[in-house]
Structures are given as C-alpha cells and as structure tokens.
Protein backbone atom coordinates (compact mmCIF):
# COMPACT_ATOMS: atom_id res chain seq x y z
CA UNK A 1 -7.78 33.50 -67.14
CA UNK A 2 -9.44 30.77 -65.57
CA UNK A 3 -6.52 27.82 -65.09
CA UNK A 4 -7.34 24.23 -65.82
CA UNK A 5 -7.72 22.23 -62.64
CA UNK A 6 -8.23 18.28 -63.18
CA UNK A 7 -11.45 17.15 -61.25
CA UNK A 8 -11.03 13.86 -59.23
CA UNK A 9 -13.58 11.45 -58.35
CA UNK A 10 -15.73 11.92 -55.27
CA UNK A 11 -14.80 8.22 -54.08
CA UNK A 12 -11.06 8.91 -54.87
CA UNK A 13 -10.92 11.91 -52.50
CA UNK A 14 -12.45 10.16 -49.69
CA UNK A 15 -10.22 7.06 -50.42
CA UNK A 16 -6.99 9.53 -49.95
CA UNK A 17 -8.85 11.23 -47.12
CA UNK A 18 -9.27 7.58 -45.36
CA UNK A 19 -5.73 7.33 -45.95
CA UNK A 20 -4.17 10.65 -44.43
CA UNK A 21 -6.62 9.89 -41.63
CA UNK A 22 -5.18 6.56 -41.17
CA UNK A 23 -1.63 7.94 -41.66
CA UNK A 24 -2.21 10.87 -38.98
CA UNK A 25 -3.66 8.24 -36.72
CA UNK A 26 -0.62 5.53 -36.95
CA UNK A 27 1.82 8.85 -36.96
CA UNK A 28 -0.21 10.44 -33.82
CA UNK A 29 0.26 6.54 -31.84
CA UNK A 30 3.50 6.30 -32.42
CA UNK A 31 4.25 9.93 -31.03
CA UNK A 32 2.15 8.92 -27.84
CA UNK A 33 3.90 5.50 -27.97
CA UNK A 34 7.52 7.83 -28.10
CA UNK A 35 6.33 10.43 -25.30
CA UNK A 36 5.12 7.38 -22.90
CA UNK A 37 8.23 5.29 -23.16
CA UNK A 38 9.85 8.48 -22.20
CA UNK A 39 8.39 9.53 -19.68
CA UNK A 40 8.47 5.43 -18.09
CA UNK A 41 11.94 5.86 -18.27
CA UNK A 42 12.20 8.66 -16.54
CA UNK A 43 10.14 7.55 -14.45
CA UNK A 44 11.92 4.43 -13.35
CA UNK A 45 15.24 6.19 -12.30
CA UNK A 46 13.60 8.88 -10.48
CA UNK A 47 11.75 6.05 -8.73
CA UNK A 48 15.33 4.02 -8.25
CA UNK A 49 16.94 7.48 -7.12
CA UNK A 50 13.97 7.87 -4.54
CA UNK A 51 14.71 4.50 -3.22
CA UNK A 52 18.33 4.66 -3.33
CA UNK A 53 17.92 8.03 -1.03
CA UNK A 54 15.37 6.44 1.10
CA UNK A 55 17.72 3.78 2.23
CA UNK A 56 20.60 6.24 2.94
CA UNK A 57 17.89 8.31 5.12
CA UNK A 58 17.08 4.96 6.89
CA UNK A 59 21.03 4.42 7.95
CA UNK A 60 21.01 8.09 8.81
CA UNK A 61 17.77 7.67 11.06
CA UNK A 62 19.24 4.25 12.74
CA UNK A 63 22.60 6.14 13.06
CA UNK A 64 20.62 8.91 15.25
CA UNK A 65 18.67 6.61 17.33
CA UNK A 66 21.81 4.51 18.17
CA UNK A 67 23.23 8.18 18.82
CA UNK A 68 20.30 8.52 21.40
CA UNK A 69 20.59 5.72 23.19
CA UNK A 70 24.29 6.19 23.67
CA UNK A 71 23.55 9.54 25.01
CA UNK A 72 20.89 8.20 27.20
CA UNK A 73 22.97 5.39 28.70
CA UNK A 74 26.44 7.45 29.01
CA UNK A 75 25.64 11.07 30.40
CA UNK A 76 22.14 10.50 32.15
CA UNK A 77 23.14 7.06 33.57
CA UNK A 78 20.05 4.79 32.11
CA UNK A 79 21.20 1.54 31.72
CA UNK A 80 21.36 0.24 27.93
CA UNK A 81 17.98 -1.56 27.89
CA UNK A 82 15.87 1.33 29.56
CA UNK A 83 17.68 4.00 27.15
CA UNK A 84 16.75 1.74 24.30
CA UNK A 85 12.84 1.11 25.65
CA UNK A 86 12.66 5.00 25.89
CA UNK A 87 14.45 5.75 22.37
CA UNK A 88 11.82 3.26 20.92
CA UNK A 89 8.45 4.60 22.97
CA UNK A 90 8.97 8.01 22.08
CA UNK A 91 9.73 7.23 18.32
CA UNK A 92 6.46 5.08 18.10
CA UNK A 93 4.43 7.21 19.93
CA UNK A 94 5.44 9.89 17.56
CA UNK A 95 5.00 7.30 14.32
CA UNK A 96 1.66 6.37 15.74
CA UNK A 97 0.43 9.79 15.89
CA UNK A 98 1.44 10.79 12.58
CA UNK A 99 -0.37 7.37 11.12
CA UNK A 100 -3.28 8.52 13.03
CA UNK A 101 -3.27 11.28 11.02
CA UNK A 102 -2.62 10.00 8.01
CA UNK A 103 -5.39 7.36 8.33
CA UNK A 104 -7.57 10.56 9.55
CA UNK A 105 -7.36 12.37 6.14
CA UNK A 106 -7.51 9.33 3.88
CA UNK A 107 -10.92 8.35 5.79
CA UNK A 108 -12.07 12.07 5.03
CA UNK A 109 -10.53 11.98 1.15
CA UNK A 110 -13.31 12.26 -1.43
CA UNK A 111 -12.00 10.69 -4.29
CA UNK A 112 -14.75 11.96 -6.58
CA UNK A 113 -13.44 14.07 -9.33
CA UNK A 114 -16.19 17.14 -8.71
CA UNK A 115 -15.43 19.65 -10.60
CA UNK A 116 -15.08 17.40 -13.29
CA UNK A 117 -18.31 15.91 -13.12
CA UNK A 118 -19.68 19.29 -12.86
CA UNK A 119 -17.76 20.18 -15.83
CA UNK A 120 -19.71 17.17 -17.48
CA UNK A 121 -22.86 17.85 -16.12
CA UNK A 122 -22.84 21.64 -17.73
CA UNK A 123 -21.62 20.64 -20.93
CA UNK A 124 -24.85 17.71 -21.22
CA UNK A 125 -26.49 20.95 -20.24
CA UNK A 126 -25.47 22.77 -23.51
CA UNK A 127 -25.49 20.19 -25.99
CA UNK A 128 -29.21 19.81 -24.58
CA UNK A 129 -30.14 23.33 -25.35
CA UNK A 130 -28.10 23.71 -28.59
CA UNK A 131 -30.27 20.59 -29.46
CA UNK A 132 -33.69 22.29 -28.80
C-alpha cells in the first residue's frame, strides 16, 4: 500500500531550499564569527604573557651583564669603564653576528607558496582534461 504523500510546488521547494541555505550560511558565520573571537582572545594574552616574560628576561639579561662587569672590574682589576667597553663589544659583536644571520636567511626566504601553486597548477590540469 502505496501511502499518500502531498506534492509541493516546484517554486515552493526552492523557496525553502533558498531559505535553509540562507539559514546554514548566517548559522555557519556566526560559528566562524564564535571560533575567531576565540581564538583573538587567546591570542591577546598569550601575546601579553610573551611580553610580560620578555621584560623579566630583559632584567635578567641586564642583571648578568652588570654581573660581568663587576666581575671584570673586581677580580681581574679592569677599571669600571674598560670592563663595561668590553662587556658591551663582546655582546654586540655577538648581536651583530646573529642579525647577520638573520638578515642572511630573510634575503634567501622565498615567500612563494610552491607547492601550493603547484597544487593549483595540477588541479587547472584536471578540470582541463575532465573538460575535453
């Protein structure tokens, strides 16, 4: 037995389709909406924590260098300015070799995304022979 099923109109289905589509979309951007709020947040404190703990490393780092020039001027007899001067060469020799570096690699950095536009290129490649 065969049950009864009412038939709707062609142009009322796709009027309730054009509304669950709407509906998922507005549902769908207010989940992203959600996520990326989250995720800001988050965000923002680990970016406070990460300054909060560079400044502590900074005290920590002056603390040491003061440490260094104490121990240059005390034991080994320098006098205060020259164990300073030396404290200070050393550390910017050092900083300017690792910017050196630094500057190096970001000079050699390909920012292209290549497998990516590989990716791209293979896919046109299908769709063209799907096509033919």
């Amino acid at each position: 037995m065969h049950q009864l099923r009412e038939e709707r109109p062609i142009g009322e289905l796709f009027g309730q389709l054009t509304q669950d589509l709407s509906l998922l979309v507005r549902q769908e951007t207010q989940l992203a909406k959600t996520e990326i709020q989250g995720k800001v947040s988050r965000a923002a404190r680990d970016v406070a924590s990460l300054a909060a703990g560079s400044v502590v490393a900074l005290m920590g780092g002056l603390a040491l260098t003061a440490a260094l020039i104490l121990l240059l001027i005390d034991p080994v007899g320098l006098k205060p300015w020259l164990a300073a001067l030396v404290v200070a060469v050393v550390f910017g020799g050092g900083g300017y070799v690792m910017l050196q570096g630094g500057l190096r690699d970001l000079r050699n950095l390909d920012p292209t995304p290549r497998r990516t536009v590989e990716s791209i290129k293979e896919d046109i490649q299908i769709a063209k022979e799907r096509r033919s």
